[in-house]
C-alpha atoms as a PDB file:
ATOM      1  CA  UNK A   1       0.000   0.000   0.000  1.00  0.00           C
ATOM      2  CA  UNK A   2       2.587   2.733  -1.187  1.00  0.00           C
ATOM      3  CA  UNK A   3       2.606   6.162  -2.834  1.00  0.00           C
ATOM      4  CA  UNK A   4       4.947   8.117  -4.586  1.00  0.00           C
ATOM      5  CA  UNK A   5       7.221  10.325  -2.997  1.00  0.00           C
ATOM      6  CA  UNK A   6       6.357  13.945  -2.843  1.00  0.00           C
ATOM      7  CA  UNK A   7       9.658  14.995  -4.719  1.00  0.00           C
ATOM      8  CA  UNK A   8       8.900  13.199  -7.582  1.00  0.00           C
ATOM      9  CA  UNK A   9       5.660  14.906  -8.258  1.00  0.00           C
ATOM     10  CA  UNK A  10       6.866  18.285  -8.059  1.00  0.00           C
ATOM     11  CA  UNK A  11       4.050  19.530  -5.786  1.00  0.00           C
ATOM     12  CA  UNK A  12       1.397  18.184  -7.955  1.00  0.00           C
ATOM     13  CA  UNK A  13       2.513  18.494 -11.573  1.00  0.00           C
ATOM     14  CA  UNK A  14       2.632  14.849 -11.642  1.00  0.00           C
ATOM     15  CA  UNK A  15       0.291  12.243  -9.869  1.00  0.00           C
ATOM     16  CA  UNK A  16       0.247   8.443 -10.238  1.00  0.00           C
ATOM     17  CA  UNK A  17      -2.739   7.787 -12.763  1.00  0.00           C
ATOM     18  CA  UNK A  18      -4.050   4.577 -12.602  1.00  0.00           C
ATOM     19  CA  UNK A  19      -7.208   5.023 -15.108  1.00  0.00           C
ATOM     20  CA  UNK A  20      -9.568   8.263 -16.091  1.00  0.00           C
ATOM     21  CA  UNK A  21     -12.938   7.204 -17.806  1.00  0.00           C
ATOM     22  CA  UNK A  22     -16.203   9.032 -18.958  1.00  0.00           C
ATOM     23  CA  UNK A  23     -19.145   6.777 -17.107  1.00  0.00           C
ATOM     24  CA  UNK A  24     -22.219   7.408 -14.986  1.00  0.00           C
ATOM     25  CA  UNK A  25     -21.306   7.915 -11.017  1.00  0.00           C
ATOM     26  CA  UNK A  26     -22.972   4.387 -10.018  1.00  0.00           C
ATOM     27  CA  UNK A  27     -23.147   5.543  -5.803  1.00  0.00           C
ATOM     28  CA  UNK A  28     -24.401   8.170  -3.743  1.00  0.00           C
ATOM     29  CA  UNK A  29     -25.903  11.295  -3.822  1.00  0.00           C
ATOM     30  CA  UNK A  30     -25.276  12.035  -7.160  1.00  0.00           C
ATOM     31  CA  UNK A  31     -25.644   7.950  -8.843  1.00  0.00           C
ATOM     32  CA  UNK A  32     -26.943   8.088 -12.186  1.00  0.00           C
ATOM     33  CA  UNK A  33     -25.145  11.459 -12.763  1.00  0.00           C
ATOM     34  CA  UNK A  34     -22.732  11.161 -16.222  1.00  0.00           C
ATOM     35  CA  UNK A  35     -19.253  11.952 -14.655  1.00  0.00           C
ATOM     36  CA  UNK A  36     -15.345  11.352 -15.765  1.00  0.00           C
ATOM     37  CA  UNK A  37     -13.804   9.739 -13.551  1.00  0.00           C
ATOM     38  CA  UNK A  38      -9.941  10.142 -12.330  1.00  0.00           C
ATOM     39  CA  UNK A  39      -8.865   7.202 -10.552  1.00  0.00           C
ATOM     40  CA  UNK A  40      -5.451   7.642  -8.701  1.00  0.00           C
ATOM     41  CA  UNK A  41      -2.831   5.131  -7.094  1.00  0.00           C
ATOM     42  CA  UNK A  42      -1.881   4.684  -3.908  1.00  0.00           C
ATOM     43  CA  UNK A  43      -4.115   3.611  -0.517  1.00  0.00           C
ATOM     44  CA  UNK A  44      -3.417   3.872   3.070  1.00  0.00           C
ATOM     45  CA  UNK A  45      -6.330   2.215   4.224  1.00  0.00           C
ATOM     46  CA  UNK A  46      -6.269  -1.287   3.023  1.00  0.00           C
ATOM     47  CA  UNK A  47     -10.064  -2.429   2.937  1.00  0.00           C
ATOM     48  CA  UNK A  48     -10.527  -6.387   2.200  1.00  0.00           C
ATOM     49  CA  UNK A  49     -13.398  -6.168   0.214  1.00  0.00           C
ATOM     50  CA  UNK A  50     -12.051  -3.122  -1.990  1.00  0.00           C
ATOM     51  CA  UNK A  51     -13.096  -3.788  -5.626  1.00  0.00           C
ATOM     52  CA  UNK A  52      -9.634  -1.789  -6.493  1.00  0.00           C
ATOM     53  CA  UNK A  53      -7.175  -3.304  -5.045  1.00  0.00           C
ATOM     54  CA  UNK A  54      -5.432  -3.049  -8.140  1.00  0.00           C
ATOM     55  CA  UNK A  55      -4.640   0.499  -7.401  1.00  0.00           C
ATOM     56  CA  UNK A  56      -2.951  -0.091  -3.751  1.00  0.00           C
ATOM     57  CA  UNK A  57       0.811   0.118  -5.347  1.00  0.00           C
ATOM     58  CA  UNK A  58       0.860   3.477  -6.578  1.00  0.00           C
ATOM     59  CA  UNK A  59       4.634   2.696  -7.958  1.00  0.00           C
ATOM     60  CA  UNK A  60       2.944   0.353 -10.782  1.00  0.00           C
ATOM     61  CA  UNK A  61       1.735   3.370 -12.169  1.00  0.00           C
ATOM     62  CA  UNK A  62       4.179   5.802 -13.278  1.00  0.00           C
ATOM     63  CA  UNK A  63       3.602   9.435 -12.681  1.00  0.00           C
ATOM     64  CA  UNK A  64       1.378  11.341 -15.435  1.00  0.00           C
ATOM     65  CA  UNK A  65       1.372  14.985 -16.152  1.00  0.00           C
ATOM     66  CA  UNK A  66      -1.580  17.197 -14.753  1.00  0.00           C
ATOM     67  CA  UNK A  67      -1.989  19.049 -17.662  1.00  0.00           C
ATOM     68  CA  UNK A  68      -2.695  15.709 -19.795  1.00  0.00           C
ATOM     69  CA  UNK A  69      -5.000  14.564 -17.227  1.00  0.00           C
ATOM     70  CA  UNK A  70      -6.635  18.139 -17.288  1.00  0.00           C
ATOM     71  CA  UNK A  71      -6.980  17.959 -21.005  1.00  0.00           C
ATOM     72  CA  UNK A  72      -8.066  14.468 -21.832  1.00  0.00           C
ATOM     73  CA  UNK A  73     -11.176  15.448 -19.161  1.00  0.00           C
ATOM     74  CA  UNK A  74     -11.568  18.406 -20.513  1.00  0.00           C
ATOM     75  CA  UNK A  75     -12.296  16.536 -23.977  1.00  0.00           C
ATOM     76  CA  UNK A  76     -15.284  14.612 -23.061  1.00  0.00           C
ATOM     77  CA  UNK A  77     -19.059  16.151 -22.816  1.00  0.00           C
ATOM     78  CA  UNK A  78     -18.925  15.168 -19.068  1.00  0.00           C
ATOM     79  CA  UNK A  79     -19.581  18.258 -16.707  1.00  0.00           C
ATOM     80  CA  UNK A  80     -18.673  16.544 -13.553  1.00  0.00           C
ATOM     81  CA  UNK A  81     -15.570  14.975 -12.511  1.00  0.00           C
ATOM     82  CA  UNK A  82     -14.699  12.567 -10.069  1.00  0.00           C
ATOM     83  CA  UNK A  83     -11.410  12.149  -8.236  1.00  0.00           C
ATOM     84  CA  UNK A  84     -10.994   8.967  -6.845  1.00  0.00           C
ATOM     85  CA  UNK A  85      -8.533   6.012  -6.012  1.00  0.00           C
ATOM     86  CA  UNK A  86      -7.113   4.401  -4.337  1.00  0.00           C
ATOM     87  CA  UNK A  87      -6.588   7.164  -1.838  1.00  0.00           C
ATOM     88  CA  UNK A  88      -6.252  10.324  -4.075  1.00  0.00           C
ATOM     89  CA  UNK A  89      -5.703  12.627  -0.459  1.00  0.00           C
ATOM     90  CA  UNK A  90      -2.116  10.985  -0.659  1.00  0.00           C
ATOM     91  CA  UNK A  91      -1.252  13.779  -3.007  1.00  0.00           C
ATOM     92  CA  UNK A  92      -1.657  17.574  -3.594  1.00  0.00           C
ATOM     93  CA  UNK A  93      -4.221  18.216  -5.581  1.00  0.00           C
ATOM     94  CA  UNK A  94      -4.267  22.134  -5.831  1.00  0.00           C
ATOM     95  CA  UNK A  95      -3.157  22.013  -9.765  1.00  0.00           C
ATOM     96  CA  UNK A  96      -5.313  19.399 -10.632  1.00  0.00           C
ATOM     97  CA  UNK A  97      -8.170  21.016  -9.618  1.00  0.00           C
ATOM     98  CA  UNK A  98      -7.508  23.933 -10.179  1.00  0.00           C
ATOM     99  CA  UNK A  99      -7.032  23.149 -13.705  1.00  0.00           C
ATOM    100  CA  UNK A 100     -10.112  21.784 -13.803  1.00  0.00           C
ATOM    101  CA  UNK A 101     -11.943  24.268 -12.345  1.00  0.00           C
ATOM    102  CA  UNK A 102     -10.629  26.618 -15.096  1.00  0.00           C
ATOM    103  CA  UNK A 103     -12.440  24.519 -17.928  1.00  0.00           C
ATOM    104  CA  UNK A 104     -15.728  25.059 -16.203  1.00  0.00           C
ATOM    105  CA  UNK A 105     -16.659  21.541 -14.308  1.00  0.00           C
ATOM    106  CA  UNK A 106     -17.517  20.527 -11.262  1.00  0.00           C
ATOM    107  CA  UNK A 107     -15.306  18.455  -9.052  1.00  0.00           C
ATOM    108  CA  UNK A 108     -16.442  15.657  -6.782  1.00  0.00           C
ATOM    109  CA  UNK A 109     -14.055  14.131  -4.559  1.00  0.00           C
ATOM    110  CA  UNK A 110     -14.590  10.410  -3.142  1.00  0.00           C
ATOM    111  CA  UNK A 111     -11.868   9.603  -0.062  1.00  0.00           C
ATOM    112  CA  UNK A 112     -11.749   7.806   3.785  1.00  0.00           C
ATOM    113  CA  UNK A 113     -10.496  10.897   4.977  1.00  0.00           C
ATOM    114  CA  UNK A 114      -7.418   9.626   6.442  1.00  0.00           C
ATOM    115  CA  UNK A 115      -5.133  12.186   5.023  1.00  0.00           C
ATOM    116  CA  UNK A 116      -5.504  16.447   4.874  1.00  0.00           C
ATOM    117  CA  UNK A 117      -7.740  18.498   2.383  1.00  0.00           C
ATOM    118  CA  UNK A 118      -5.796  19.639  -0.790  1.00  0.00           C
ATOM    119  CA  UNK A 119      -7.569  20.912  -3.718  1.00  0.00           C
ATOM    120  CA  UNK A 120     -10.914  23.105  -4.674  1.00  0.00           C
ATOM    121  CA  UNK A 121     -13.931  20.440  -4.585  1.00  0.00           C
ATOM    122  CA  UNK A 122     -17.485  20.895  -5.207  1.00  0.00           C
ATOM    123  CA  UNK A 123     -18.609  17.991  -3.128  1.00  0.00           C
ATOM    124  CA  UNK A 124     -16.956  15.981  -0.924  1.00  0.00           C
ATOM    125  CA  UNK A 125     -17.974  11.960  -0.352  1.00  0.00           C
ATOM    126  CA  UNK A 126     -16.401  10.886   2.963  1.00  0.00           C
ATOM    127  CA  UNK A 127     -16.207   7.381   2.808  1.00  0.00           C
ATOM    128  CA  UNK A 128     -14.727   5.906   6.511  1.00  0.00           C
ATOM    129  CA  UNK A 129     -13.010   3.352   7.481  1.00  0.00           C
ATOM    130  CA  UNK A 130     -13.252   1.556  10.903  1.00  0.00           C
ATOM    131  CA  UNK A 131      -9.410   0.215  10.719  1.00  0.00           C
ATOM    132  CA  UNK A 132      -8.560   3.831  10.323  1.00  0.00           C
ATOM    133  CA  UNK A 133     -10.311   6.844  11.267  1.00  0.00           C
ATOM    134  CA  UNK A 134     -11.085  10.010   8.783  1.00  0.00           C
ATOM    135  CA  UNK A 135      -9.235  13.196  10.038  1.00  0.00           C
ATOM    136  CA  UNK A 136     -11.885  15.787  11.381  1.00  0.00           C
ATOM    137  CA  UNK A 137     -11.144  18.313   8.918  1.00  0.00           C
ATOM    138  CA  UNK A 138     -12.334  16.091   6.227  1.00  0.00           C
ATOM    139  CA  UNK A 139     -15.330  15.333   8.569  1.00  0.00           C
ATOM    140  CA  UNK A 140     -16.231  18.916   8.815  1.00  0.00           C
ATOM    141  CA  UNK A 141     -16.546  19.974   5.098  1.00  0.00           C
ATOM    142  CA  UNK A 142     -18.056  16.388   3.826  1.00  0.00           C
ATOM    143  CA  UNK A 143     -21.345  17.133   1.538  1.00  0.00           C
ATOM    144  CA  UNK A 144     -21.876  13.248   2.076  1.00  0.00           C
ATOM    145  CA  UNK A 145     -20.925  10.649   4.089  1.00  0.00           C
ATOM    146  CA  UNK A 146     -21.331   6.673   2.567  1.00  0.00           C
ATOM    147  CA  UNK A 147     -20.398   3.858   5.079  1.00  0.00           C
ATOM    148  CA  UNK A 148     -19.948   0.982   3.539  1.00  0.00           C
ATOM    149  CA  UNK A 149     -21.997  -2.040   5.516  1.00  0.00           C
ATOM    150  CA  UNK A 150     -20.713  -5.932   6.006  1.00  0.00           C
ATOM    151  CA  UNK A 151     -22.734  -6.720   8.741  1.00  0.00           C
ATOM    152  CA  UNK A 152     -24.717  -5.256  11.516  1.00  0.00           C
ATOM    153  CA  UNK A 153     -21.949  -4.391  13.573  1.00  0.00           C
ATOM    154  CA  UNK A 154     -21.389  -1.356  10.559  1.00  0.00           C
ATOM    155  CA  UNK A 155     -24.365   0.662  12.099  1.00  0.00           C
ATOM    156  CA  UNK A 156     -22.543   1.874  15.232  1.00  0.00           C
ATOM    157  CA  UNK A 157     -19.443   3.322  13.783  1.00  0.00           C
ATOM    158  CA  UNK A 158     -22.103   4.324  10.959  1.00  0.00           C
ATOM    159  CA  UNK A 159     -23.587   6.314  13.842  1.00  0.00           C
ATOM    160  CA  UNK A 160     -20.252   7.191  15.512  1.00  0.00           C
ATOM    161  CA  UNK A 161     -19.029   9.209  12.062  1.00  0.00           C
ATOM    162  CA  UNK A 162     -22.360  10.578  11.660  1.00  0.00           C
ATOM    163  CA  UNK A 163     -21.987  12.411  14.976  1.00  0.00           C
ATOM    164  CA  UNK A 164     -18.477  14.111  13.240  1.00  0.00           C
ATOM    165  CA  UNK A 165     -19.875  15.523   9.953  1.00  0.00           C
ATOM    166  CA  UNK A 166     -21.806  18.911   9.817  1.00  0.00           C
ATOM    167  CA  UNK A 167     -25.725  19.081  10.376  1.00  0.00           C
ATOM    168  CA  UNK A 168     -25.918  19.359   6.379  1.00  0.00           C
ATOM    169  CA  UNK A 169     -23.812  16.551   5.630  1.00  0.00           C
ATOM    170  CA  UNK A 170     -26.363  13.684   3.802  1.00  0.00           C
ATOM    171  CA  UNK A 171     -26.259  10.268   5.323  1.00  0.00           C
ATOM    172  CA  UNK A 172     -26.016   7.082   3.061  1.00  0.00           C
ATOM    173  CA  UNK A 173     -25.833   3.587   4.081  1.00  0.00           C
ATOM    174  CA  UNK A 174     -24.228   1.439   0.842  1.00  0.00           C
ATOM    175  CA  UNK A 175     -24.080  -2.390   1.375  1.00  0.00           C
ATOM    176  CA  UNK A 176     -21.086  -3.730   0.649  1.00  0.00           C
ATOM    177  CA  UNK A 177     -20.745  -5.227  -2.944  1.00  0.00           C
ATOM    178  CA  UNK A 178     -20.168  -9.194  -2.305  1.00  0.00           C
ATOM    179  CA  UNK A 179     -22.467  -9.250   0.927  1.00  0.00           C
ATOM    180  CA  UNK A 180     -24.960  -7.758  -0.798  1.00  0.00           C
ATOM    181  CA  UNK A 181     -27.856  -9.885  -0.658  1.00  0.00           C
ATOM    182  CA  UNK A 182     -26.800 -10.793   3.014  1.00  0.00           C
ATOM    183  CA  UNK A 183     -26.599  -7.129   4.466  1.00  0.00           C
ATOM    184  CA  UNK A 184     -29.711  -5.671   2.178  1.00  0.00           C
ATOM    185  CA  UNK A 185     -32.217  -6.288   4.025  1.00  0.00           C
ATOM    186  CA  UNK A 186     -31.029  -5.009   7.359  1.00  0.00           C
ATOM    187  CA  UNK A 187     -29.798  -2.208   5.279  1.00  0.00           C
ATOM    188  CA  UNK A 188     -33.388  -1.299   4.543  1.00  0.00           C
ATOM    189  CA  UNK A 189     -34.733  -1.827   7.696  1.00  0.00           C
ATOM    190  CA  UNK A 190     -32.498   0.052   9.864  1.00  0.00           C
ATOM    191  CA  UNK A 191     -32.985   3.148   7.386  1.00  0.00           C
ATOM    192  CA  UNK A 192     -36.630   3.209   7.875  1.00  0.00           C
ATOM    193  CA  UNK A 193     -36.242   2.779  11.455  1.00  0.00           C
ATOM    194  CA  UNK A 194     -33.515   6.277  10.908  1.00  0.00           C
ATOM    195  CA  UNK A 195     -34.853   7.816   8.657  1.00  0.00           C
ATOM    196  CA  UNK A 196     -31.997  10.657   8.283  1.00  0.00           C
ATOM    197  CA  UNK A 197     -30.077   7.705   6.784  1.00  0.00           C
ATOM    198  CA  UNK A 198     -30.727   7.201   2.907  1.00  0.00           C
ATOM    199  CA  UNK A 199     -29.702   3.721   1.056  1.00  0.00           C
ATOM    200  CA  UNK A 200     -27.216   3.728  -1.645  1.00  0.00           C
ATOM    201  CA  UNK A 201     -26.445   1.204  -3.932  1.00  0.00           C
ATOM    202  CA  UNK A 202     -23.687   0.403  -6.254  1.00  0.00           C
ATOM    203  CA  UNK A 203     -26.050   0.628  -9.457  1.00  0.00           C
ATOM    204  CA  UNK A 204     -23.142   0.702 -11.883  1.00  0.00           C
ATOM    205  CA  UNK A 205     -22.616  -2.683 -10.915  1.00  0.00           C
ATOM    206  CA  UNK A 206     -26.041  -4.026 -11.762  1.00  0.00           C
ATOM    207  CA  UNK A 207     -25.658  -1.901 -15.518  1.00  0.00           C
ATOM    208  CA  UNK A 208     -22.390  -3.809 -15.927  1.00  0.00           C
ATOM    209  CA  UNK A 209     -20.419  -0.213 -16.550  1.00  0.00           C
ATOM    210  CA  UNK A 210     -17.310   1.119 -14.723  1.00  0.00           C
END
């Protein structure tokens, strides 16, 4: 679970690319919404169910230019972008979005929160991790917070982040992918029983898309 050093990507210029793709966002508040998605190398976090594990090494993925990245998104019709990983708060993201932000789009940022805010973002999905705690300055500006659930136990620290993020901050409960059909159902149930908690679900799966 590496990343690349800080020297070697000159403050930001470069960042370890592992894929960028024009898709619809398949989670959250905004599923369903056509976005381009910028998927970065490198994680901190370690989850055994991640369905990218591929991206952990960031050192199989040799550093990319931001201005390439900037203008192969800038190329597509999309008017949303998504930063993602991996763990893309491993980096400095100040050029990147900031580039971006110059073309016009919108910038949503997907992360555990483990490591401090770089960047301009639009919205911020605060994903958390029980084996390792978001920072509380990532808590405090999340637009959205998505806790993945395996089992029951998943509602308490569900509840335990929910009592870090600000009073606007929307609540999602997202079953994790291969329990699915195990953890659905309670999923459901405890959300109607808490109803500030919404359901999300990883509908990009179930359209067989990115």
């Amino acid at each position: 679970m590496s990343r690349i050093d800080a020297d070697i990507l000159q403050g930001g210029k470069l960042l370890p690319l592992v894929e960028d793709f024009y898709t619809i966002q398949g989670e959250g508040f905004h599923s369903g919404k056509p976005a381009y998605f910028i998927r970065l190398g490198g994680c901190d976090v370690g989850c055994k169910w991640c369905d990218a594990k591929f991206t952990w090494d960031a050192r199989k993925f040799p550093p990319v230019e931001v201005e390439e990245i900037i203008a192969r998104a800038s190329s597509y019709e999309a008017q949303a972008i998504v930063i993602t990983g991996g763990e893309p708060l491993l980096y400095p993201l100040g050029l990147l979005t900031k580039g971006l932000k110059e073309k016009g789009l919108e910038i949503f940022l997907e992360t555990s929160g483990t490591s401090p805010l770089s960047g301009e973002f639009d919205w911020v999905c605060l994903s958390p991790k029980r084996q390792k705690a978001p920072l509380d300055e990532v808590c405090a500006v999340a637009s959205e917070l998505k806790v993945i659930v395996e089992s029951a136990e998943d509602f308490a620290w569900a509840e335990e982040c929910a009592a870090r993020v600000g009073e606007e901050c929307l609540l999602y409960l997202q079953p994790e992918w291969s329990r699915y059909e195990a953890v659905i159902g309670e999923v459901v149930e405890y959300a109607k029983a808490h109803p500030r908690w919404n359901v999300s679900v990883q509908v990009h799966k179930f359209m067989h898309i990115p």
